[in-house]
PDB file of N, CA and C in Angstrom:
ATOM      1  N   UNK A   1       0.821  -1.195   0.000  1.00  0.00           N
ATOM      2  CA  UNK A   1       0.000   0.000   0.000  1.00  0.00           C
ATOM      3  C   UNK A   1       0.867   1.262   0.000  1.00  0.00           C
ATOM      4  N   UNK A   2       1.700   1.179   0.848  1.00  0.00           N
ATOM      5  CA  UNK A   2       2.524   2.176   0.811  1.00  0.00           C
ATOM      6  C   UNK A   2       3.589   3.053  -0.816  1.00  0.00           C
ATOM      7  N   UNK A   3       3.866   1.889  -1.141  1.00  0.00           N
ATOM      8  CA  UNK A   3       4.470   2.059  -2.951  1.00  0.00           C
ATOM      9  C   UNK A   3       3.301   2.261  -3.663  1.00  0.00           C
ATOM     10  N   UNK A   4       2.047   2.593  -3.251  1.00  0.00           N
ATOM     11  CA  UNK A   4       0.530   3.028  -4.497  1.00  0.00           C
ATOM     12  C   UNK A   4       0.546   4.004  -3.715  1.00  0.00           C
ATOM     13  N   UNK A   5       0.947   4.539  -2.737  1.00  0.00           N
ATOM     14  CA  UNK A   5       0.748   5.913  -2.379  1.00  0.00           C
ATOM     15  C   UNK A   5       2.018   6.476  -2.684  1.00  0.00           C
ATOM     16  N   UNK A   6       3.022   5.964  -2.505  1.00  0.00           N
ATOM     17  CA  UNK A   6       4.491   7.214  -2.917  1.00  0.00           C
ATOM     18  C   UNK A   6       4.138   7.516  -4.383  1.00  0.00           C
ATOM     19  N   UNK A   7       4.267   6.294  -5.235  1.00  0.00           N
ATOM     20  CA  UNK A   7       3.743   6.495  -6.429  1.00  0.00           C
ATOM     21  C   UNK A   7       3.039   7.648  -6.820  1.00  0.00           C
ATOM     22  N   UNK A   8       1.888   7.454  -6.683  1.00  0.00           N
ATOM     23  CA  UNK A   8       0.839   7.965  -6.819  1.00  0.00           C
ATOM     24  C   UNK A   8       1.070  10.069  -6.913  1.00  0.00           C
ATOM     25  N   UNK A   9       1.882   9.993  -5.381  1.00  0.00           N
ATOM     26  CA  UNK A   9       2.200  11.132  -4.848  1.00  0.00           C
ATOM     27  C   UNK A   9       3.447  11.689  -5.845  1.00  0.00           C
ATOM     28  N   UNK A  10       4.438  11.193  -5.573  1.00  0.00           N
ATOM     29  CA  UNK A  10       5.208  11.184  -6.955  1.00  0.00           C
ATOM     30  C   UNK A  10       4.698  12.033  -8.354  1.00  0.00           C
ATOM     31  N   UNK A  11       3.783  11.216  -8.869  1.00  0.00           N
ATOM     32  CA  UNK A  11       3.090  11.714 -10.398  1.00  0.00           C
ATOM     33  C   UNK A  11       2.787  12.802  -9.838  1.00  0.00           C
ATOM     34  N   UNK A  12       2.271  13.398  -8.623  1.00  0.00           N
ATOM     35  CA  UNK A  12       1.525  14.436  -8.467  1.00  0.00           C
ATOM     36  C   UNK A  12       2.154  15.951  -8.816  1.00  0.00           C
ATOM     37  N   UNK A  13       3.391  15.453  -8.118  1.00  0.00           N
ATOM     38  CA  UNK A  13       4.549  16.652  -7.984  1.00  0.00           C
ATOM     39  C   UNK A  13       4.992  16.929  -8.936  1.00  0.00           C
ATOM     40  N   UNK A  14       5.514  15.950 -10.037  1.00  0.00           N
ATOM     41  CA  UNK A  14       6.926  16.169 -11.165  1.00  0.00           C
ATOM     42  C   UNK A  14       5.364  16.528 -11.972  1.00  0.00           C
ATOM     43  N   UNK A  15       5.856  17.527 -12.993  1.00  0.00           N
ATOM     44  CA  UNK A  15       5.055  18.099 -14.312  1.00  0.00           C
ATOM     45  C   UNK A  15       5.924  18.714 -15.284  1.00  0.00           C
ATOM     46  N   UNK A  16       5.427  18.911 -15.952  1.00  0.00           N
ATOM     47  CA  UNK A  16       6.316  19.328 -17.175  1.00  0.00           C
ATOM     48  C   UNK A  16       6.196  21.105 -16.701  1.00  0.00           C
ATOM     49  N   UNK A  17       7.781  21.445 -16.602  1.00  0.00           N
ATOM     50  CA  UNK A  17       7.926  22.335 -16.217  1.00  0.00           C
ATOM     51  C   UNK A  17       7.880  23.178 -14.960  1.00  0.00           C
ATOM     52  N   UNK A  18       8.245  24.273 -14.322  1.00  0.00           N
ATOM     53  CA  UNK A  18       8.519  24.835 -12.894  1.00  0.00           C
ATOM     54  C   UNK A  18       7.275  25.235 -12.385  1.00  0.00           C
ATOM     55  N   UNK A  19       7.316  24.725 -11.005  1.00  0.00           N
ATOM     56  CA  UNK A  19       6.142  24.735 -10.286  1.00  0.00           C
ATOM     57  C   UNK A  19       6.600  26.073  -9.121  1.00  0.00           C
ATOM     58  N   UNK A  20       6.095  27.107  -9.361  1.00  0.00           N
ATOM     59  CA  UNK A  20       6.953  28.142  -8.393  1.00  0.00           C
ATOM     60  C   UNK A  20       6.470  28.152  -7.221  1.00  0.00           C
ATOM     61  N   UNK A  21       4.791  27.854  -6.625  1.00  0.00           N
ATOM     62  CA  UNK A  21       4.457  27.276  -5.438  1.00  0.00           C
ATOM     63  C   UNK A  21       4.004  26.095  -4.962  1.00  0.00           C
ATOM     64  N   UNK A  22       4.049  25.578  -4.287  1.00  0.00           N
ATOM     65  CA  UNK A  22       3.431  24.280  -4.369  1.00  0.00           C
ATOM     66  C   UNK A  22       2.599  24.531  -2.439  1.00  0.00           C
ATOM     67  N   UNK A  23       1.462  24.665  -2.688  1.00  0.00           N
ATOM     68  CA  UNK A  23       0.451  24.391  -1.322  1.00  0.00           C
ATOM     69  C   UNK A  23       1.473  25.067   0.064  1.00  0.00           C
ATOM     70  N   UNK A  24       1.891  26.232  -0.429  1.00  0.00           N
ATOM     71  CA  UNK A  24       2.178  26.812   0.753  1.00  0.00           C
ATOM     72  C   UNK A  24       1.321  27.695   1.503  1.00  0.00           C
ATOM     73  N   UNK A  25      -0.185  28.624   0.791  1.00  0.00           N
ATOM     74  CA  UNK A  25      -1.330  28.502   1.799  1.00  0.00           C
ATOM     75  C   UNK A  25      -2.504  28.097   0.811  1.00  0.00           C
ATOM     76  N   UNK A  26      -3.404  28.391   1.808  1.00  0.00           N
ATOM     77  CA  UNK A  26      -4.575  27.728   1.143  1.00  0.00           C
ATOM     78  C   UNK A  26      -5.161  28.238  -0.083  1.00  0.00           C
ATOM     79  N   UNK A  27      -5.956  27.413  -0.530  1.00  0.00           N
ATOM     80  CA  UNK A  27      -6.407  27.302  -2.143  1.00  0.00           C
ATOM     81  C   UNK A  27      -7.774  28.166  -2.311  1.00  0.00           C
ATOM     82  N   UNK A  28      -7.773  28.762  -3.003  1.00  0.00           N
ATOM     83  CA  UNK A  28      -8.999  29.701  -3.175  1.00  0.00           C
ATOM     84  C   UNK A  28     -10.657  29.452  -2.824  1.00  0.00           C
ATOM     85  N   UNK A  29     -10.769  27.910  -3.307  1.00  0.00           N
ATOM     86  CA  UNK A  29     -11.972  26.696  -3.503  1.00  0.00           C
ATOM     87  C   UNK A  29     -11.659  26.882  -1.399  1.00  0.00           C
ATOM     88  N   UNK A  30     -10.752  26.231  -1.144  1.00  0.00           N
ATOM     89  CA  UNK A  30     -11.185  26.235   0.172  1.00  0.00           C
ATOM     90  C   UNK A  30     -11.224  27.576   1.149  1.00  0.00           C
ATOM     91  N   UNK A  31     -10.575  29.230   0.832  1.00  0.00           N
ATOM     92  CA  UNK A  31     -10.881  30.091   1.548  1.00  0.00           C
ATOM     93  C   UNK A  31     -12.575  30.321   1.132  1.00  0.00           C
ATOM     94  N   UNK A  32     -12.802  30.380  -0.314  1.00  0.00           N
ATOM     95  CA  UNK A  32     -14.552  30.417  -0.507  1.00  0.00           C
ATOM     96  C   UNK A  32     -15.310  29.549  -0.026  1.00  0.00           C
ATOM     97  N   UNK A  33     -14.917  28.301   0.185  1.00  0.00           N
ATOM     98  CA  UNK A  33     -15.798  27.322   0.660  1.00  0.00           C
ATOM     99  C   UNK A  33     -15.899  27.887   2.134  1.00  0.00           C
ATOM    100  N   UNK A  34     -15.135  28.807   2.863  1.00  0.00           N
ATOM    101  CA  UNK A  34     -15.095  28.281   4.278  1.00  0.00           C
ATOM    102  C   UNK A  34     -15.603  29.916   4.552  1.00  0.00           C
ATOM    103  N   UNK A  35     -15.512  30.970   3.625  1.00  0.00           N
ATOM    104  CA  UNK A  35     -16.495  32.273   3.754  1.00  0.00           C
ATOM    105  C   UNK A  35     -17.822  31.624   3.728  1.00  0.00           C
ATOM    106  N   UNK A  36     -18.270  31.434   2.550  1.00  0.00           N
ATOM    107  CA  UNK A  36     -19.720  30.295   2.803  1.00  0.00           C
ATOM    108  C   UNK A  36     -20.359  30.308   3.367  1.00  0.00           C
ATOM    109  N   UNK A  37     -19.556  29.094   4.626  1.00  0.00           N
ATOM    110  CA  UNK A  37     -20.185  28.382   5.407  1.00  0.00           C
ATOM    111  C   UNK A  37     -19.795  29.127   6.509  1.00  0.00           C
ATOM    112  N   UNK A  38     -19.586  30.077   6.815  1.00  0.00           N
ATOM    113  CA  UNK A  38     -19.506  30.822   7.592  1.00  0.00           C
ATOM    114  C   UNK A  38     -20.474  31.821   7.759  1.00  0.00           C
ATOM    115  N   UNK A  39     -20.996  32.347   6.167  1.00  0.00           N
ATOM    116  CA  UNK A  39     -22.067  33.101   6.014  1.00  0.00           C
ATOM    117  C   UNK A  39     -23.396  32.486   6.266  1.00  0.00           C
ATOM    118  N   UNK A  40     -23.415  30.857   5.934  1.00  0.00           N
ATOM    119  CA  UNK A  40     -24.801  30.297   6.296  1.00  0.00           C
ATOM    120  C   UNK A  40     -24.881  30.213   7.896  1.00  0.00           C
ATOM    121  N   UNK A  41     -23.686  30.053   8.406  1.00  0.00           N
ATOM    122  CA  UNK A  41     -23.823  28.927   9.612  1.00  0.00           C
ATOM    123  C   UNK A  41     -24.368  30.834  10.897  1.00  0.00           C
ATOM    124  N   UNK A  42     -23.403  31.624  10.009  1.00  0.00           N
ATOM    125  CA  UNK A  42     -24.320  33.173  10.683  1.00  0.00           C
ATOM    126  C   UNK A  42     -25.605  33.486  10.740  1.00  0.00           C
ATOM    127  N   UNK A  43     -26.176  33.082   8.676  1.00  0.00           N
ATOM    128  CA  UNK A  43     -27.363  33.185   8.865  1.00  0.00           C
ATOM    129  C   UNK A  43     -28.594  32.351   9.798  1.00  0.00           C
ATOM    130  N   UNK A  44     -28.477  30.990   9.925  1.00  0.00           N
ATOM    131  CA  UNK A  44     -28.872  30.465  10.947  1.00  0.00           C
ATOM    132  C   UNK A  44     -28.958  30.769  12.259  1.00  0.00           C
ATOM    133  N   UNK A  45     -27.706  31.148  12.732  1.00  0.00           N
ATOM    134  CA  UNK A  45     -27.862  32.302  14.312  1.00  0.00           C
ATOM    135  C   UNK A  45     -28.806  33.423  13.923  1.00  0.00           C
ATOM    136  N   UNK A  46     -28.566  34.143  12.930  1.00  0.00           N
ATOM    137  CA  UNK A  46     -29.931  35.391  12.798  1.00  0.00           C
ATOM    138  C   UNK A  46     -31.231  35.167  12.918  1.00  0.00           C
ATOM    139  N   UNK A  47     -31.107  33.952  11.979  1.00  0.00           N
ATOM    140  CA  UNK A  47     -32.750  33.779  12.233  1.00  0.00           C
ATOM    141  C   UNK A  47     -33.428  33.089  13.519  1.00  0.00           C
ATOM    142  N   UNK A  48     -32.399  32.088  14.312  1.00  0.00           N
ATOM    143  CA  UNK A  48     -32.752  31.569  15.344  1.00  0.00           C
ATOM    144  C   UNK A  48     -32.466  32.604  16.869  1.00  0.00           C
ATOM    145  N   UNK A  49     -31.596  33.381  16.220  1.00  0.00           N
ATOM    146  CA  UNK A  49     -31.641  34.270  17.552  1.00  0.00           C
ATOM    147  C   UNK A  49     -32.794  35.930  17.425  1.00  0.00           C
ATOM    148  N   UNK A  50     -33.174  36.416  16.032  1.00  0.00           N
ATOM    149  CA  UNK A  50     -34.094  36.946  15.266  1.00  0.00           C
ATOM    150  C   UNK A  50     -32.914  38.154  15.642  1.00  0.00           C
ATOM    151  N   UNK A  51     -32.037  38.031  15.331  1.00  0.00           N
ATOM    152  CA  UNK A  51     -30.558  39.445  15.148  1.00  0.00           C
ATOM    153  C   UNK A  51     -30.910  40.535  14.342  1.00  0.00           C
ATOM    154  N   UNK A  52     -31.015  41.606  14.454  1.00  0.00           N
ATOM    155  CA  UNK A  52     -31.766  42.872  13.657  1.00  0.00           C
ATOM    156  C   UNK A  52     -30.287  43.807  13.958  1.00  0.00           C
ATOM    157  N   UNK A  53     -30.115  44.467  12.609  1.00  0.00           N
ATOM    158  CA  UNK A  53     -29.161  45.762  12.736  1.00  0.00           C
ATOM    159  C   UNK A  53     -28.659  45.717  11.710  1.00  0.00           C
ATOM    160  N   UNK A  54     -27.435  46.567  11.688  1.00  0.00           N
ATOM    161  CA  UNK A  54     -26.826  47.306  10.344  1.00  0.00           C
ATOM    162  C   UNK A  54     -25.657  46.281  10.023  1.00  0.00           C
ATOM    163  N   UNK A  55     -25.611  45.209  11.135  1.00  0.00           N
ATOM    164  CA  UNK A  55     -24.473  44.448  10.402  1.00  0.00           C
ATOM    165  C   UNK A  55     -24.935  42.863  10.243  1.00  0.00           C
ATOM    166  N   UNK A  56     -26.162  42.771  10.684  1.00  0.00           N
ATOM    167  CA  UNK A  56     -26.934  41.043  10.303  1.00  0.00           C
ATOM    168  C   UNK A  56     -28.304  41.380   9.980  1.00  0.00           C
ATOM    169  N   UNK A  57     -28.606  42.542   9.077  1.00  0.00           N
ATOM    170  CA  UNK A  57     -29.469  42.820   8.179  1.00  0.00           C
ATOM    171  C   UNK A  57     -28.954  42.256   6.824  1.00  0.00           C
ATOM    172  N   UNK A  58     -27.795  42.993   6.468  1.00  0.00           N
ATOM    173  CA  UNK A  58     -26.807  42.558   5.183  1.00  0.00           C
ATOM    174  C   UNK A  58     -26.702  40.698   4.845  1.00  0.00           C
ATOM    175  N   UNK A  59     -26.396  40.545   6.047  1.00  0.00           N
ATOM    176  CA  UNK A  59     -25.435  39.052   6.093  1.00  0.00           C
ATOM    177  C   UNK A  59     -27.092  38.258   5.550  1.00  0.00           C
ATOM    178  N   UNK A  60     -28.331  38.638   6.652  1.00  0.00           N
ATOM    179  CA  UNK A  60     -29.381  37.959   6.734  1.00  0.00           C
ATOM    180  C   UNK A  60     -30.076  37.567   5.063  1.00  0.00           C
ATOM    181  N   UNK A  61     -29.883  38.840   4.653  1.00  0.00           N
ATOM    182  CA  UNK A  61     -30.216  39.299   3.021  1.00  0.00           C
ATOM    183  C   UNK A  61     -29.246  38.663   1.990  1.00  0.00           C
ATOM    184  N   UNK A  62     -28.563  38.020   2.012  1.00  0.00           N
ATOM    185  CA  UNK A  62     -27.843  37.536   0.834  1.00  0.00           C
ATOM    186  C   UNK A  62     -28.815  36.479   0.540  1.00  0.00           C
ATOM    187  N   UNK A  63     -28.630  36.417  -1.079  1.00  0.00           N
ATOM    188  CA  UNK A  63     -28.928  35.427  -1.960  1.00  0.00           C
ATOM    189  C   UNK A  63     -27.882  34.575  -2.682  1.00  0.00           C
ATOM    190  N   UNK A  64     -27.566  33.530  -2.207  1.00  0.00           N
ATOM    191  CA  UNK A  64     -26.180  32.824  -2.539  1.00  0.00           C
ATOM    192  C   UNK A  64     -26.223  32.209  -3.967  1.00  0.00           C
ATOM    193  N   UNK A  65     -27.618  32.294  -4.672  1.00  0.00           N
ATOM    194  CA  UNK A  65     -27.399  32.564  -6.278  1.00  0.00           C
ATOM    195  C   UNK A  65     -26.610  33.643  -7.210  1.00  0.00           C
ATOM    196  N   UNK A  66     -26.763  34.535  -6.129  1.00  0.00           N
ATOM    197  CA  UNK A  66     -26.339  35.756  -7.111  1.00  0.00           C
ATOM    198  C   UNK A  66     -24.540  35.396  -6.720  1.00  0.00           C
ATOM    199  N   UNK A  67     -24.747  35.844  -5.014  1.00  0.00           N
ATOM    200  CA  UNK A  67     -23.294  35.398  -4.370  1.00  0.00           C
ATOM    201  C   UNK A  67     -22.459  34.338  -5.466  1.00  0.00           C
ATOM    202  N   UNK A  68     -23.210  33.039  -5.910  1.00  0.00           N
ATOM    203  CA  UNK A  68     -22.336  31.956  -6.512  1.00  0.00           C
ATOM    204  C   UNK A  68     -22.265  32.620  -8.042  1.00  0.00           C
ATOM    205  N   UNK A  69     -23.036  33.726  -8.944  1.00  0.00           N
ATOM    206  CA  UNK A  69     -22.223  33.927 -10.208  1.00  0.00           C
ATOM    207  C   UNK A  69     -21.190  35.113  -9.932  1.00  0.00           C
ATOM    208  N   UNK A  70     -21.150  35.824  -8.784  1.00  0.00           N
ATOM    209  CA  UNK A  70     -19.910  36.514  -8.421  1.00  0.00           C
ATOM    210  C   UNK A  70     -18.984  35.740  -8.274  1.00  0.00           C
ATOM    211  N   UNK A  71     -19.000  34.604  -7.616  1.00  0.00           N
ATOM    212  CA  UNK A  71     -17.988  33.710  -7.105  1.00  0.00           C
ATOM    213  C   UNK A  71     -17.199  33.221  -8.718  1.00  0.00           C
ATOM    214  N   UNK A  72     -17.906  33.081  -9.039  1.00  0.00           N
ATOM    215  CA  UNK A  72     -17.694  32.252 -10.468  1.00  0.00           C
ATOM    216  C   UNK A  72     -17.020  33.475 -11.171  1.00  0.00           C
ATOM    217  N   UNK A  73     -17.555  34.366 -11.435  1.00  0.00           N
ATOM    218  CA  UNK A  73     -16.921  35.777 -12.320  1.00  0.00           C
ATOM    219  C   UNK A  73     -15.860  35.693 -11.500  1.00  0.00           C
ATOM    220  N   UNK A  74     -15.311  35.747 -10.108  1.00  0.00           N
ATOM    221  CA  UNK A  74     -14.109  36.030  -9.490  1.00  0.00           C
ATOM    222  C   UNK A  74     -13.103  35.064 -10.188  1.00  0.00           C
ATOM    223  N   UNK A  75     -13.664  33.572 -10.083  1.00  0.00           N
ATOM    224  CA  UNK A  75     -12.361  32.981 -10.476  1.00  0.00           C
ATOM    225  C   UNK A  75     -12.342  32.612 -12.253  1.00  0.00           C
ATOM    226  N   UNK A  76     -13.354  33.034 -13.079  1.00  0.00           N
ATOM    227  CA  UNK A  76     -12.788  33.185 -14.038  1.00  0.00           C
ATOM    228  C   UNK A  76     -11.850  34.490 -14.593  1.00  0.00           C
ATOM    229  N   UNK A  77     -11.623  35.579 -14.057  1.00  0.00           N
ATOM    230  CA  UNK A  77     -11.410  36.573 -14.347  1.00  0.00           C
ATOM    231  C   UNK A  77     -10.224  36.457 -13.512  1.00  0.00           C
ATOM    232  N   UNK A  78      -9.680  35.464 -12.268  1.00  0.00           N
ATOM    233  CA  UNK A  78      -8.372  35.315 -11.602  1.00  0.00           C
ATOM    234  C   UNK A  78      -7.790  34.261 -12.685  1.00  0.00           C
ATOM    235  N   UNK A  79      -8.735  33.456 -13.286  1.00  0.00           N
ATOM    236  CA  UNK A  79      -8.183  32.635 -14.204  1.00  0.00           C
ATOM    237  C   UNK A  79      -7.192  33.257 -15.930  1.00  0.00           C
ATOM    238  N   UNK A  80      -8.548  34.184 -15.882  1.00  0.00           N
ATOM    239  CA  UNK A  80      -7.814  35.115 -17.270  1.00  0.00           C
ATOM    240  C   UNK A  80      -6.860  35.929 -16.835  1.00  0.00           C
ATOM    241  N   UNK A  81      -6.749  36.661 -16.118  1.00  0.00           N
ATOM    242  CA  UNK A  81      -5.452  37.705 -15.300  1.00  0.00           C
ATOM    243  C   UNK A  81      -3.802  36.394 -15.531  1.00  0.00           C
ATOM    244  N   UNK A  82      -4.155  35.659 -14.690  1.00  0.00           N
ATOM    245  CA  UNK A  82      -3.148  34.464 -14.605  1.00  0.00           C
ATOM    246  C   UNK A  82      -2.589  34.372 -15.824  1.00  0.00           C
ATOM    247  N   UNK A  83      -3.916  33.721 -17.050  1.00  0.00           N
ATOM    248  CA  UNK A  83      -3.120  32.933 -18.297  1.00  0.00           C
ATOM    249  C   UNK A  83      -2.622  34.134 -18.682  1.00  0.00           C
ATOM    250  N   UNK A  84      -2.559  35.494 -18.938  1.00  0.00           N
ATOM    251  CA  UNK A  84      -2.814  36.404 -19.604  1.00  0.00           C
ATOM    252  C   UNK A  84      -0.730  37.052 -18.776  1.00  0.00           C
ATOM    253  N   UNK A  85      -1.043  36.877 -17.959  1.00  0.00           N
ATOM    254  CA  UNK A  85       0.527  37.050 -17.442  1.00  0.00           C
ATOM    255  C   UNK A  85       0.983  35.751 -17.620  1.00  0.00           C
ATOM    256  N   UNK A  86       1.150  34.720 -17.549  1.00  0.00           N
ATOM    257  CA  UNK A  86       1.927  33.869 -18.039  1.00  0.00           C
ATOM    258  C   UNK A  86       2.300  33.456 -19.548  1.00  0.00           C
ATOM    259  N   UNK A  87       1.245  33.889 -19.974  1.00  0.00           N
ATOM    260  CA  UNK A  87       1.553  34.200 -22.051  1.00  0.00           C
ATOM    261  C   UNK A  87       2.248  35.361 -21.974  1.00  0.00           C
ATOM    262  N   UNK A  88       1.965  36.437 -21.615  1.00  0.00           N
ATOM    263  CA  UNK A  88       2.542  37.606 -21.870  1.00  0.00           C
ATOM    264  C   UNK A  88       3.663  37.918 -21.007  1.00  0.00           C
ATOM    265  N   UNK A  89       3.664  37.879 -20.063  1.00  0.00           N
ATOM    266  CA  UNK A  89       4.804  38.064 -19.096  1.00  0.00           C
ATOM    267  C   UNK A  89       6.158  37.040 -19.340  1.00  0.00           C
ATOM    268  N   UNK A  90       6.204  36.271 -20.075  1.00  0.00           N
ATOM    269  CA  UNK A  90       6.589  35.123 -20.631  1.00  0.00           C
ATOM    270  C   UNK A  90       7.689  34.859 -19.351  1.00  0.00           C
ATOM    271  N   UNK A  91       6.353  34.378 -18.065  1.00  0.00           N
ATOM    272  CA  UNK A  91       7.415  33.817 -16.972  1.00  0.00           C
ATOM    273  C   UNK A  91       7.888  32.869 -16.946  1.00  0.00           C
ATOM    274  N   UNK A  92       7.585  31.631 -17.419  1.00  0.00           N
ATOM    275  CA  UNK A  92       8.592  30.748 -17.669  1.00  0.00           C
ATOM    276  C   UNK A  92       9.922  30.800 -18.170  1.00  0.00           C
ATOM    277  N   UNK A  93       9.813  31.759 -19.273  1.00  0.00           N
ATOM    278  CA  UNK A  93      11.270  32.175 -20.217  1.00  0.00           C
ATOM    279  C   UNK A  93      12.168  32.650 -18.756  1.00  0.00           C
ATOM    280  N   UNK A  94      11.465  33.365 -18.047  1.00  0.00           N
ATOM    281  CA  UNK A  94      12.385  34.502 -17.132  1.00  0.00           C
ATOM    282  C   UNK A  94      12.551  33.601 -15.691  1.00  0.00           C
ATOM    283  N   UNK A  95      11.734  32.865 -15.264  1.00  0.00           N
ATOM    284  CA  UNK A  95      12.307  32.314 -13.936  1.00  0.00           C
ATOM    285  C   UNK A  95      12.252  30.917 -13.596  1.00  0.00           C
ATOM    286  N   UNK A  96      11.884  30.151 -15.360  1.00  0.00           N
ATOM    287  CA  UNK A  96      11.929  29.049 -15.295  1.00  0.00           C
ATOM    288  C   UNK A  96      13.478  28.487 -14.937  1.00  0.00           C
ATOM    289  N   UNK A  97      14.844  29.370 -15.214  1.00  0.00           N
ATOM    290  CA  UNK A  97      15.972  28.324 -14.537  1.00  0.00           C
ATOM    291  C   UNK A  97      15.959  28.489 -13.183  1.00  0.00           C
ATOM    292  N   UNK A  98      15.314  29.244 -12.853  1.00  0.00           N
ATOM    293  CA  UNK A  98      15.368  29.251 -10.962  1.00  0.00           C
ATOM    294  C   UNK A  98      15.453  28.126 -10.539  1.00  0.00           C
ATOM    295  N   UNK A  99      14.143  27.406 -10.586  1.00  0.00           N
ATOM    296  CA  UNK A  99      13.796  26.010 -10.543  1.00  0.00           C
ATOM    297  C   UNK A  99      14.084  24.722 -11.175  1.00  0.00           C
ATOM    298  N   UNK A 100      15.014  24.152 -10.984  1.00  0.00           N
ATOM    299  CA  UNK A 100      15.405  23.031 -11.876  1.00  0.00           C
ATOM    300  C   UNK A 100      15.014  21.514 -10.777  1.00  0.00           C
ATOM    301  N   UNK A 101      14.357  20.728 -11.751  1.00  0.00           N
ATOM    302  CA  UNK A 101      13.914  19.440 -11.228  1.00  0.00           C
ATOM    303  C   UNK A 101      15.034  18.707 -10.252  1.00  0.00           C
ATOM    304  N   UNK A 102      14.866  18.312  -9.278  1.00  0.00           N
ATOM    305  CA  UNK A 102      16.028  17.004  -8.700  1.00  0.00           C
ATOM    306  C   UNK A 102      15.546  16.267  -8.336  1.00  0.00           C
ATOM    307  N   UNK A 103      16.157  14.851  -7.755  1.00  0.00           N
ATOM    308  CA  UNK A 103      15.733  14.218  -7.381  1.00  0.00           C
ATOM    309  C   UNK A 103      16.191  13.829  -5.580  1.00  0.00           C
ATOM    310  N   UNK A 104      15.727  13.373  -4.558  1.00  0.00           N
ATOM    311  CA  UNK A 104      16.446  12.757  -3.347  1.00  0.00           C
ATOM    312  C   UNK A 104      15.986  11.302  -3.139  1.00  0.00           C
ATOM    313  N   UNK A 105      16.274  10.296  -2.628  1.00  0.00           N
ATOM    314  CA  UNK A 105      16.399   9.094  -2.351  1.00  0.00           C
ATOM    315  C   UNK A 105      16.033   9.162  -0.982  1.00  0.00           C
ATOM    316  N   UNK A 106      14.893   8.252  -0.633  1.00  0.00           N
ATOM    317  CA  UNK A 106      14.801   8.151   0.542  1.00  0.00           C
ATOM    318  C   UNK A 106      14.298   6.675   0.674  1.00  0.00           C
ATOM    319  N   UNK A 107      14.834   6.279   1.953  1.00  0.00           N
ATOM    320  CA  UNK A 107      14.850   4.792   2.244  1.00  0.00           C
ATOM    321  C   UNK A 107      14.067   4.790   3.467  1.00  0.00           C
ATOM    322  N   UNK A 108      13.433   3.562   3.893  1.00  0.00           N
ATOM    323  CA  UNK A 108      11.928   3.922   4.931  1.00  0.00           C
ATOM    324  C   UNK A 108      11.897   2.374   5.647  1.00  0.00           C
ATOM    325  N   UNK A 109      11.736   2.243   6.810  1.00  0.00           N
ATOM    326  CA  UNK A 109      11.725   0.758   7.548  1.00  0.00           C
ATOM    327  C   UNK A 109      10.697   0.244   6.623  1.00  0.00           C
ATOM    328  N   UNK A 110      11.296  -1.241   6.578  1.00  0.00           N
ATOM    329  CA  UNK A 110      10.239  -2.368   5.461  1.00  0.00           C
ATOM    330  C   UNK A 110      11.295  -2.347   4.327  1.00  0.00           C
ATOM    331  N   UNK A 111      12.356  -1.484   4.211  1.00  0.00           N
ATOM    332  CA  UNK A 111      12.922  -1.980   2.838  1.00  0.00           C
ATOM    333  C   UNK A 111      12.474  -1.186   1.892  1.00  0.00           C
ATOM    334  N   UNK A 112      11.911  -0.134   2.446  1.00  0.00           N
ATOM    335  CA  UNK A 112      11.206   0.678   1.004  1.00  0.00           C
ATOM    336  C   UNK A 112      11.842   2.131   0.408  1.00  0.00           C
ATOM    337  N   UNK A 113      12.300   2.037  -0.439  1.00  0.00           N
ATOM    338  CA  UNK A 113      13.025   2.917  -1.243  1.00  0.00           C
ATOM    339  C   UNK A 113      12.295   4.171  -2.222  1.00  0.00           C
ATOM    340  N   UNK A 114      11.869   4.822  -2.177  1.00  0.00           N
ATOM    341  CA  UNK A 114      11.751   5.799  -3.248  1.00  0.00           C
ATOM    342  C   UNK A 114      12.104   7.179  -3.386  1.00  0.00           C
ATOM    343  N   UNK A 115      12.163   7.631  -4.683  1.00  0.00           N
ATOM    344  CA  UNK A 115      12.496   9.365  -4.935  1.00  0.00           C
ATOM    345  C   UNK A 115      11.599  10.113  -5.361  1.00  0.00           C
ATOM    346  N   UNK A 116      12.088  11.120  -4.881  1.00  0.00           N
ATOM    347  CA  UNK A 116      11.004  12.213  -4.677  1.00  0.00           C
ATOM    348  C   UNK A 116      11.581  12.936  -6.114  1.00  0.00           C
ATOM    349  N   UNK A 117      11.124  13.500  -6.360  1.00  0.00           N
ATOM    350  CA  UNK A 117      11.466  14.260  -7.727  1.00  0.00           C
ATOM    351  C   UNK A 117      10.482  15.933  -7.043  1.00  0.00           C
ATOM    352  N   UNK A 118      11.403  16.731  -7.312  1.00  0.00           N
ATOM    353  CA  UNK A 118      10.920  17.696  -7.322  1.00  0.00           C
ATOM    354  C   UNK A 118      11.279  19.161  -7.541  1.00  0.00           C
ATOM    355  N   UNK A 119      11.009  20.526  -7.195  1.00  0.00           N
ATOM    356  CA  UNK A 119      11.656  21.467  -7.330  1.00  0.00           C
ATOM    357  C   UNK A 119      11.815  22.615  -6.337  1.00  0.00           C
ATOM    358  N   UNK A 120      13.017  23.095  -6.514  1.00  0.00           N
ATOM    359  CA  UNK A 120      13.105  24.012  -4.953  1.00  0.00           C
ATOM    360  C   UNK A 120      12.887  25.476  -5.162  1.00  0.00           C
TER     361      UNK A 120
END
């Protein structure tokens, strides 16, 4: 089990070409997922506690239809910004030797051997 998970993990990392971050904070999908549910789990206190004012009037009033094609316009438009500097900014050309692939060897009780392939 263990060699279907290094494996596995392995493919995940090595790609064709420089990876300049790799999961050093969190991912967009999970800061929105967790505004959200933060906004429902509020609205539920409003209505069960019946909260009135200038700052859980707003929160109480959202419509998370509209909320979800903002959400959506946000990350297509973080999506076009992105491709749009990486075609044009031609960052790979400029800081792709930063990063060059290696490999390390690591050996693990049981006899189990594998390399990590990756970039620093």
């Amino acid at each position: 089990m263990q060699t279907v998970v290094v494996k596995a993990f392995d493919r995940e990392i090595v790609e064709e070409g420089p990876r300049l971050e790799f999961r050093k904070r969190p991912s967009g999908a999970f800061v929105v997922a967790l505004v959200i549910g933060t906004i429902e789990l509020l609205q539920v206190f409003i209505g069960l506690l019946d909260l009135k004012g200038r700052f859980f009037d707003p929160i109480a009033g959202l419509d998370f239809g509209i909320l979800g094609y903002v959400i959506v316009g946000i990350f297509l438009a973080a999506w076009g910004v992105s491709a749009f500097v990486w075609k044009f900014g031609r960052i790979e050309e400029r800081y792709g030797h930063l990063h060059r692939l290696h490999t390390h060897e690591h050996a693990h009780s049981g006899a189990l051997n594998h390399i990590h392939k990756h970039f620093h």
